[in-house]
PDB file of N, CA and C in Angstrom:
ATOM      1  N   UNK A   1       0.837  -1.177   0.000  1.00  0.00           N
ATOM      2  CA  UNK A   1       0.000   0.000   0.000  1.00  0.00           C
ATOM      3  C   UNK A   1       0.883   1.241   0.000  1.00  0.00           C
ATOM      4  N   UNK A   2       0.445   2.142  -0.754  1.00  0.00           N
ATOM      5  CA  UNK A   2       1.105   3.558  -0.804  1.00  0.00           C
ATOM      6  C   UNK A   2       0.689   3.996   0.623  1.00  0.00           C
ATOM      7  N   UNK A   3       1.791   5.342   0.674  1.00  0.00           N
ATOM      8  CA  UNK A   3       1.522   6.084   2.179  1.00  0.00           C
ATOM      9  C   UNK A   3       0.344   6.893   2.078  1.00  0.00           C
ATOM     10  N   UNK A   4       0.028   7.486   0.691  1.00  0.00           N
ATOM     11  CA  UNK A   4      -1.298   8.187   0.691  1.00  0.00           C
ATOM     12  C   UNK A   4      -2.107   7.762   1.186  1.00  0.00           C
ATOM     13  N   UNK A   5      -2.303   6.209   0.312  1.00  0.00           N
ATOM     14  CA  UNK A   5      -3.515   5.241   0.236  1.00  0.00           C
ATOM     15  C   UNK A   5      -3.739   5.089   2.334  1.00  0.00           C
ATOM     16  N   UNK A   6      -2.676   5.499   2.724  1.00  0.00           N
ATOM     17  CA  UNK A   6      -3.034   4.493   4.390  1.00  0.00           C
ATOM     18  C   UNK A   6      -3.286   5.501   4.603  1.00  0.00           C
ATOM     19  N   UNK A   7      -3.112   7.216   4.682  1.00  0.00           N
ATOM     20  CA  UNK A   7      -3.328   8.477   5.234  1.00  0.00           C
ATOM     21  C   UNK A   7      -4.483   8.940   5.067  1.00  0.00           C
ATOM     22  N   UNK A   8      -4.979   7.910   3.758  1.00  0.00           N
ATOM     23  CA  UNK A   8      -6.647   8.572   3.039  1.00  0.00           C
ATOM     24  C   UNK A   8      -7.667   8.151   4.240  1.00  0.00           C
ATOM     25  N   UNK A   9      -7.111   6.488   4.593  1.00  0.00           N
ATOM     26  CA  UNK A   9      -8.094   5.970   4.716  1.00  0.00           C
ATOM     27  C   UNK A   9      -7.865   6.196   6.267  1.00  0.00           C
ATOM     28  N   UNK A  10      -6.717   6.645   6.943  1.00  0.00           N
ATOM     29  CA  UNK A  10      -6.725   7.342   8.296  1.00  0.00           C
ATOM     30  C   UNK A  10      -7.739   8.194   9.040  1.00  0.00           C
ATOM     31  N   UNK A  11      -7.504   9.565   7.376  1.00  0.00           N
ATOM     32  CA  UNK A  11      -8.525  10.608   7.445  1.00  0.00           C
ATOM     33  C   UNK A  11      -9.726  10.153   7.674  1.00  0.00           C
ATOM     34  N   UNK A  12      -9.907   9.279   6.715  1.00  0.00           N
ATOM     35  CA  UNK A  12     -11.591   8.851   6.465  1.00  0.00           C
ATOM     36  C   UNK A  12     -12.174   8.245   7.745  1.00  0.00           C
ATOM     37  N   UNK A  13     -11.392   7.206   8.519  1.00  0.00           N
ATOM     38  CA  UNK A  13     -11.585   7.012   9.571  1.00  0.00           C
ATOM     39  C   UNK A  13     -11.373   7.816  11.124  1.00  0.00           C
ATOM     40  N   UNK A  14     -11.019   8.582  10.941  1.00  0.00           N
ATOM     41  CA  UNK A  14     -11.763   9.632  11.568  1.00  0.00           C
ATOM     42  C   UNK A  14     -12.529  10.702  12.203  1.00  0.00           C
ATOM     43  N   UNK A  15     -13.269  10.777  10.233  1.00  0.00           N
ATOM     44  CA  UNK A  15     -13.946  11.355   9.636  1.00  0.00           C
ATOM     45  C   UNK A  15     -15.799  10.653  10.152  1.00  0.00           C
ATOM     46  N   UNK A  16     -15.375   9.334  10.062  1.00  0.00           N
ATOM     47  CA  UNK A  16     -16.750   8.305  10.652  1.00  0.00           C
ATOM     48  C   UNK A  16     -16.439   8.320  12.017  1.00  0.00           C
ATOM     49  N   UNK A  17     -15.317   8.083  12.908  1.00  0.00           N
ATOM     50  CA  UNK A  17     -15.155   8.441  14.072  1.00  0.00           C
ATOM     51  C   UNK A  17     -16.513   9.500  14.670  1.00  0.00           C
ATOM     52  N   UNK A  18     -15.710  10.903  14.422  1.00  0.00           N
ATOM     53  CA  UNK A  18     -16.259  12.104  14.845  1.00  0.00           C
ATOM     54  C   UNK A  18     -17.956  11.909  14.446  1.00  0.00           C
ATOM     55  N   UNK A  19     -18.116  11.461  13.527  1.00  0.00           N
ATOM     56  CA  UNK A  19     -19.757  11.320  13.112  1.00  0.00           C
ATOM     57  C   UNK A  19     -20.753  10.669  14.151  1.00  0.00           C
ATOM     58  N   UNK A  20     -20.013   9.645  14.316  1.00  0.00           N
ATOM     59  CA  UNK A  20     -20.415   8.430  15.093  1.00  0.00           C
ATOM     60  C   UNK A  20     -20.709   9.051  16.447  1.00  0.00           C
ATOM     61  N   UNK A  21     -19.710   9.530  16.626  1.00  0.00           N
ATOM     62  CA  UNK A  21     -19.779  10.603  17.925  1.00  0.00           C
ATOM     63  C   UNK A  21     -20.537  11.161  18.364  1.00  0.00           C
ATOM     64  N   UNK A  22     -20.702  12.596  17.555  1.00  0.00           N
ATOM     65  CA  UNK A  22     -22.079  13.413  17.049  1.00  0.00           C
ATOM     66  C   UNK A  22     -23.314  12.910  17.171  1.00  0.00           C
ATOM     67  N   UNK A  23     -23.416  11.968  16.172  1.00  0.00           N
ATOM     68  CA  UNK A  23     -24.834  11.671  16.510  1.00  0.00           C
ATOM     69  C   UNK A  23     -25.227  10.515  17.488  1.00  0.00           C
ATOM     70  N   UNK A  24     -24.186  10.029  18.290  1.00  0.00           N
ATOM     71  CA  UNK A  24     -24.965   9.439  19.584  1.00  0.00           C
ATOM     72  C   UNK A  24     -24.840  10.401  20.569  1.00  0.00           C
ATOM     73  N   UNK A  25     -24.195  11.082  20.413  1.00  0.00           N
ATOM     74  CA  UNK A  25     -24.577  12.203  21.359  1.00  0.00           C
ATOM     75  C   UNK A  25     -26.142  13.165  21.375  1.00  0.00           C
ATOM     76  N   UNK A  26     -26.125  13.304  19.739  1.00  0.00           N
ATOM     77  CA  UNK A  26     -27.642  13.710  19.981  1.00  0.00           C
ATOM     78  C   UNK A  26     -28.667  13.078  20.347  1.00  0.00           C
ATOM     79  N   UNK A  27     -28.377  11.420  19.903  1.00  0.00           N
ATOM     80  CA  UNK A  27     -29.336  10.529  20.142  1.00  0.00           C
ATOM     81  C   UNK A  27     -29.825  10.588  21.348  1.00  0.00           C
ATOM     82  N   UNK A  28     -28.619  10.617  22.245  1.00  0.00           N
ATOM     83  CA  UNK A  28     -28.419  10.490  23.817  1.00  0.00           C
ATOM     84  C   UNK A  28     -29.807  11.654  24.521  1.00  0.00           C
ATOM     85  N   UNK A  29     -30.229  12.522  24.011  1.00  0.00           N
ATOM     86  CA  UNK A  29     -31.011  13.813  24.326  1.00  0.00           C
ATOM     87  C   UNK A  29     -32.316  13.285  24.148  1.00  0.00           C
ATOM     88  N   UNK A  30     -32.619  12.347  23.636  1.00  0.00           N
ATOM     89  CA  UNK A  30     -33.986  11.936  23.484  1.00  0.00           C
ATOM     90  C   UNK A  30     -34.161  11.166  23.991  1.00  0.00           C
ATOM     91  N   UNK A  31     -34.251  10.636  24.710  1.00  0.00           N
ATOM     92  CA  UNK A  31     -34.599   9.957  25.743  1.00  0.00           C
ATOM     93  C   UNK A  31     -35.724  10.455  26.323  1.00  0.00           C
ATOM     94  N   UNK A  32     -36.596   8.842  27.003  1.00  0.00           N
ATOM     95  CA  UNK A  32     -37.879   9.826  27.455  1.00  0.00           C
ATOM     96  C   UNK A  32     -37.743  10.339  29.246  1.00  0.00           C
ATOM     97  N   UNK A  33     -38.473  10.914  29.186  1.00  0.00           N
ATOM     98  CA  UNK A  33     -38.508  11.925  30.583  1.00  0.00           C
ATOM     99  C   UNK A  33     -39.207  11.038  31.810  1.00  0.00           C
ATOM    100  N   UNK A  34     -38.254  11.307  32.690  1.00  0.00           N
ATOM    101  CA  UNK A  34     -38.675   9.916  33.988  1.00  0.00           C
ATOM    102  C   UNK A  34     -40.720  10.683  34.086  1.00  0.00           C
ATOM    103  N   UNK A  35     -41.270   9.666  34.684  1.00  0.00           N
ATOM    104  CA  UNK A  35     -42.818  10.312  35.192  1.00  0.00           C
ATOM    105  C   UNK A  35     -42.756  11.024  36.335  1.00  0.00           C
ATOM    106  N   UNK A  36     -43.619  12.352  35.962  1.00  0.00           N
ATOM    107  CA  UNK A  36     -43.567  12.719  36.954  1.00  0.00           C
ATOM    108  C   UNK A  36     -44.497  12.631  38.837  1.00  0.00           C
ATOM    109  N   UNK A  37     -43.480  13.057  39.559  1.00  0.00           N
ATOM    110  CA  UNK A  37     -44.271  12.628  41.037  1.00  0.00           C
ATOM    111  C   UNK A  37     -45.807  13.209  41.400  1.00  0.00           C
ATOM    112  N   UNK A  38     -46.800  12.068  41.744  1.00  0.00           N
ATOM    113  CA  UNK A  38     -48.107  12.558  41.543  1.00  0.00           C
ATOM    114  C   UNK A  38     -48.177  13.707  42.304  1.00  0.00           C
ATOM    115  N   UNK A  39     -47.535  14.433  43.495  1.00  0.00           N
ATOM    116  CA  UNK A  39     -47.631  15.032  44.394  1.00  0.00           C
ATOM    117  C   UNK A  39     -48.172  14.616  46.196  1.00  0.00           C
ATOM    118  N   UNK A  40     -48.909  13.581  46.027  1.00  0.00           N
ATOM    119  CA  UNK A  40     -49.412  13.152  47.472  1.00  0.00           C
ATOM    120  C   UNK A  40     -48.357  12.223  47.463  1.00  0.00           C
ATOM    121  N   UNK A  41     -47.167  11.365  47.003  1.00  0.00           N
ATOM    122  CA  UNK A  41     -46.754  10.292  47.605  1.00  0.00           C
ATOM    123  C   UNK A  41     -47.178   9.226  46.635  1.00  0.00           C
ATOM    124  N   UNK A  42     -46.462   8.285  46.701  1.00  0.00           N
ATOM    125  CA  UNK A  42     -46.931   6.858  46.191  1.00  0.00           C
ATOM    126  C   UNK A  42     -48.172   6.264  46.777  1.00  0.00           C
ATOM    127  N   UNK A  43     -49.479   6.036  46.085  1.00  0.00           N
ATOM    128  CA  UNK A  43     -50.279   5.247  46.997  1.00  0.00           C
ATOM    129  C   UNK A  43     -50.200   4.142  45.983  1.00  0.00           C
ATOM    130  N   UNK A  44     -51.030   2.836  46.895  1.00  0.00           N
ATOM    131  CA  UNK A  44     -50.882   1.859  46.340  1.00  0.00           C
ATOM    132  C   UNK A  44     -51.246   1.762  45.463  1.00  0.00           C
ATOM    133  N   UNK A  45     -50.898   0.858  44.380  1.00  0.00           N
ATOM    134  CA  UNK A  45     -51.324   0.434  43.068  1.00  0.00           C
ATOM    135  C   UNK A  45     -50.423   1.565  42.230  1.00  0.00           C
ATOM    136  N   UNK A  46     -49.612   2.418  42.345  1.00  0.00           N
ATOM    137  CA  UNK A  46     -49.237   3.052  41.488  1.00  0.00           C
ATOM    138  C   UNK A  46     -47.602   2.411  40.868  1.00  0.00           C
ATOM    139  N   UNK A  47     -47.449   3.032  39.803  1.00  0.00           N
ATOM    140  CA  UNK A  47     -46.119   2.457  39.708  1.00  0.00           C
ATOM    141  C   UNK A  47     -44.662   2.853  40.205  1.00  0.00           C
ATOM    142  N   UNK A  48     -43.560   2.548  39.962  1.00  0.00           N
ATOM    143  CA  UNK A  48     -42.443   2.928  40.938  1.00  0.00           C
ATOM    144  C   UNK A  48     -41.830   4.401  40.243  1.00  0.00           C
ATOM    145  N   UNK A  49     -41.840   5.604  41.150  1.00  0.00           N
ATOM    146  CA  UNK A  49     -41.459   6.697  40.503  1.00  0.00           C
ATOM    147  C   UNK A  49     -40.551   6.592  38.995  1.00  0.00           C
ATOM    148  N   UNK A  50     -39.154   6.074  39.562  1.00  0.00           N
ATOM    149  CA  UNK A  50     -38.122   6.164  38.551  1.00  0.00           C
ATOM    150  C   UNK A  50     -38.642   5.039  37.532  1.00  0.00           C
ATOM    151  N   UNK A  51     -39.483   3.818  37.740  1.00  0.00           N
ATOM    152  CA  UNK A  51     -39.027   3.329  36.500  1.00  0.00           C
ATOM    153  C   UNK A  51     -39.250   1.830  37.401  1.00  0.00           C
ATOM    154  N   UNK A  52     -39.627   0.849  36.574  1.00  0.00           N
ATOM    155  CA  UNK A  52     -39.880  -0.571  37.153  1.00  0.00           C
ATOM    156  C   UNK A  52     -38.808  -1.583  36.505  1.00  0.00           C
ATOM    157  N   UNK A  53     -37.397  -0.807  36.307  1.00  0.00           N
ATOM    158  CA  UNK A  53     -36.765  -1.514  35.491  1.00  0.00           C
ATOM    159  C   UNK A  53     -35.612  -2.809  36.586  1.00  0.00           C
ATOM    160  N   UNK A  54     -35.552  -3.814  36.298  1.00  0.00           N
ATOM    161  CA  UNK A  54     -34.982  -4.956  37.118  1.00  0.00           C
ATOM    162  C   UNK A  54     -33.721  -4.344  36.743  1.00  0.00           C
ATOM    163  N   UNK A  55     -32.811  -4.541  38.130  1.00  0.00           N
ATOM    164  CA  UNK A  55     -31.085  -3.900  37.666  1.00  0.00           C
ATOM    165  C   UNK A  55     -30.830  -5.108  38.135  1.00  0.00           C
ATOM    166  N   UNK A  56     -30.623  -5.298  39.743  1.00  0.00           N
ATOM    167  CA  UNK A  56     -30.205  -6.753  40.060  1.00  0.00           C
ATOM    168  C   UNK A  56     -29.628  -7.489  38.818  1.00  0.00           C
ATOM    169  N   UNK A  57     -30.974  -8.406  38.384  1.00  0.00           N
ATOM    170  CA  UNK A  57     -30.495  -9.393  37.437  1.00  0.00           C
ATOM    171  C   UNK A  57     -29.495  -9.160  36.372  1.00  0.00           C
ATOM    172  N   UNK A  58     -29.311  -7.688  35.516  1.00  0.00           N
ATOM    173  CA  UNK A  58     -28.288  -6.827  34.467  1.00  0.00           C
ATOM    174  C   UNK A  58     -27.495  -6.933  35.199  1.00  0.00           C
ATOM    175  N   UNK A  59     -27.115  -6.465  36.559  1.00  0.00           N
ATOM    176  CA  UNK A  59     -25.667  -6.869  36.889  1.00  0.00           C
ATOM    177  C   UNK A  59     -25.389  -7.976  37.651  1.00  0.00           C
ATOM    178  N   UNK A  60     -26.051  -8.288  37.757  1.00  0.00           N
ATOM    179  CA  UNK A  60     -25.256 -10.270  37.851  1.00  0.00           C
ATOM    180  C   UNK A  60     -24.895 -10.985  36.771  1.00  0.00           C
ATOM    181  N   UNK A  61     -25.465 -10.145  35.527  1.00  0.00           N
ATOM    182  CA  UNK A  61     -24.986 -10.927  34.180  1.00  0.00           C
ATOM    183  C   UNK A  61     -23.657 -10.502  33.751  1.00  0.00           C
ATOM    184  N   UNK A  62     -23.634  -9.119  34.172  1.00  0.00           N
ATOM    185  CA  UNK A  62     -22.293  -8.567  33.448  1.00  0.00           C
ATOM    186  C   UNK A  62     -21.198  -8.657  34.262  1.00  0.00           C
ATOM    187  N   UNK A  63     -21.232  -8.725  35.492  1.00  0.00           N
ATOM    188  CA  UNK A  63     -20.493  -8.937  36.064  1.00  0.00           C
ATOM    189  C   UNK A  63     -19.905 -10.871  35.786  1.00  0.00           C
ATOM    190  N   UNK A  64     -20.877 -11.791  35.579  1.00  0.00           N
ATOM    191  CA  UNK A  64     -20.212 -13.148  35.054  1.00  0.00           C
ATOM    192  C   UNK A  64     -19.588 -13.272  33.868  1.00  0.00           C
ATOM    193  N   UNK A  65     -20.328 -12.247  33.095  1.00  0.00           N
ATOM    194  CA  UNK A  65     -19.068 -11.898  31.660  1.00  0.00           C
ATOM    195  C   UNK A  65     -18.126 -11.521  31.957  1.00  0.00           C
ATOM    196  N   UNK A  66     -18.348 -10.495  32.633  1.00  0.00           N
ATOM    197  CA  UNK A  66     -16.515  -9.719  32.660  1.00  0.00           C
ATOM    198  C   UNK A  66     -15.828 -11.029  33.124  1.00  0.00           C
ATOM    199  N   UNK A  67     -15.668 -11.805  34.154  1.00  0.00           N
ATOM    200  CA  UNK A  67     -14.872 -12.415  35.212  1.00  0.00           C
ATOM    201  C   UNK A  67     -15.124 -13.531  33.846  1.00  0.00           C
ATOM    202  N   UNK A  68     -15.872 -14.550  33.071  1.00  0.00           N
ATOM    203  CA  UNK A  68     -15.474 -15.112  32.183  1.00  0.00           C
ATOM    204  C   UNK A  68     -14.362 -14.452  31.431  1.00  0.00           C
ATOM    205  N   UNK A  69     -14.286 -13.522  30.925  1.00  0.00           N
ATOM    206  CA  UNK A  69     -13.195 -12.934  29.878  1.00  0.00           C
ATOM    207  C   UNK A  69     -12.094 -12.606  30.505  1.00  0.00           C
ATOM    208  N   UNK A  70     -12.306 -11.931  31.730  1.00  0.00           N
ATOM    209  CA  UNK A  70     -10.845 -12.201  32.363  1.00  0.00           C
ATOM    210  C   UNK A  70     -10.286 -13.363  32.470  1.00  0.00           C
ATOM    211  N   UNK A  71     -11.146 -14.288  32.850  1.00  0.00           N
ATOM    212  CA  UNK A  71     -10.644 -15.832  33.093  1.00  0.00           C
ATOM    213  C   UNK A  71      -9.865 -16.414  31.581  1.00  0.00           C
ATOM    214  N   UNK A  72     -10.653 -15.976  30.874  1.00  0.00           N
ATOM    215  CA  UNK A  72     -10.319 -16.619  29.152  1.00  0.00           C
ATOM    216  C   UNK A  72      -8.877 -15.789  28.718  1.00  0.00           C
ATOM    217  N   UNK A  73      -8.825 -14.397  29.175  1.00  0.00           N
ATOM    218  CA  UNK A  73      -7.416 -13.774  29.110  1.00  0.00           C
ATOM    219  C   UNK A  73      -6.632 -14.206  29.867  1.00  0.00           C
ATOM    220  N   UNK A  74      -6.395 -14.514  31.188  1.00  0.00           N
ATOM    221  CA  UNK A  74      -5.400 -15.078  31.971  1.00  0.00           C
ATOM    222  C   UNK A  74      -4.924 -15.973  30.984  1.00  0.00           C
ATOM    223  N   UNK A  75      -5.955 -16.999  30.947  1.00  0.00           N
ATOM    224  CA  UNK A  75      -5.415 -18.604  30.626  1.00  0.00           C
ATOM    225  C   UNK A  75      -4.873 -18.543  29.300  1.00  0.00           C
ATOM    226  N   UNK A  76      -5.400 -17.206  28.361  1.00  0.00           N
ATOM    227  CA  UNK A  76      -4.531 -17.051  27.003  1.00  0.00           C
ATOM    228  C   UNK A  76      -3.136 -16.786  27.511  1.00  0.00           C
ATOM    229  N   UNK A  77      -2.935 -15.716  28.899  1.00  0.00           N
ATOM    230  CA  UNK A  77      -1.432 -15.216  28.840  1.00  0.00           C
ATOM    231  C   UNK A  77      -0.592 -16.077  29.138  1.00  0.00           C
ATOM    232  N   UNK A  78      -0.953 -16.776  30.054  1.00  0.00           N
ATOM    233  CA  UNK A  78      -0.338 -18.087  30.659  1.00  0.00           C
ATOM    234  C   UNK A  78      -0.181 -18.758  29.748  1.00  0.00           C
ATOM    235  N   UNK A  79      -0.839 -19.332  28.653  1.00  0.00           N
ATOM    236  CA  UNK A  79      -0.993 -20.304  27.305  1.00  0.00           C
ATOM    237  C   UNK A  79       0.299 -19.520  26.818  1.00  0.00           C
ATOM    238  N   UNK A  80       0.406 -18.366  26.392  1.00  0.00           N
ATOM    239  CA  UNK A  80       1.852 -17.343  26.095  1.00  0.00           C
ATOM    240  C   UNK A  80       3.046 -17.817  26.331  1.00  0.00           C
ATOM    241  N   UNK A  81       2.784 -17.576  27.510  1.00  0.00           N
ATOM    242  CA  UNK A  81       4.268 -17.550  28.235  1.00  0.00           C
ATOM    243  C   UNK A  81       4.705 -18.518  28.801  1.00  0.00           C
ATOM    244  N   UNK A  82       3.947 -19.956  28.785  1.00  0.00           N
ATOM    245  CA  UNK A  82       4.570 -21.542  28.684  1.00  0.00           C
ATOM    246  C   UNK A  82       5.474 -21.870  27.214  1.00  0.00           C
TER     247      UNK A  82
END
């Protein structure tokens, strides 16, 4: 490959970089707006201010990924350096 040819495609990738950027950043702004508080308090039957979304279970998952992939990197470095 010419040096142009790798500098073009440097630019260019940068060029989608910064884009990529941009517009998840705008994306990021739309988002919808938490509900707002009825004013008396939660009575029963209503739903949970912020949001009824399960976290617990999301991070017990990601947290067993990460510690899989660490596990799978160790045993690559070690696999290395035998």
């Amino acid at each position: 490959m010419s040096k142009t040819n790798v500098m073009n495609k440097t630019i260019i990738m940068k060029y989608i970089f910064i884009a990529v950027f941009l517009l998840t950043s705008l994306f990021g702004f739309s988002q919808m707006m938490a509900p707002q508080d009825p004013g008396n308090g939660p009575q029963s039957g209503d739903p949970p201010i912020g949001g009824g979304a399960p976290v617990g279970s999301g991070t017990i998952i990601l947290l067993s990924l990460g510690i899989a992939y660490g596990g799978i990197k160790i045993f690559e470095l070690k696999k290395v350096n035998d």
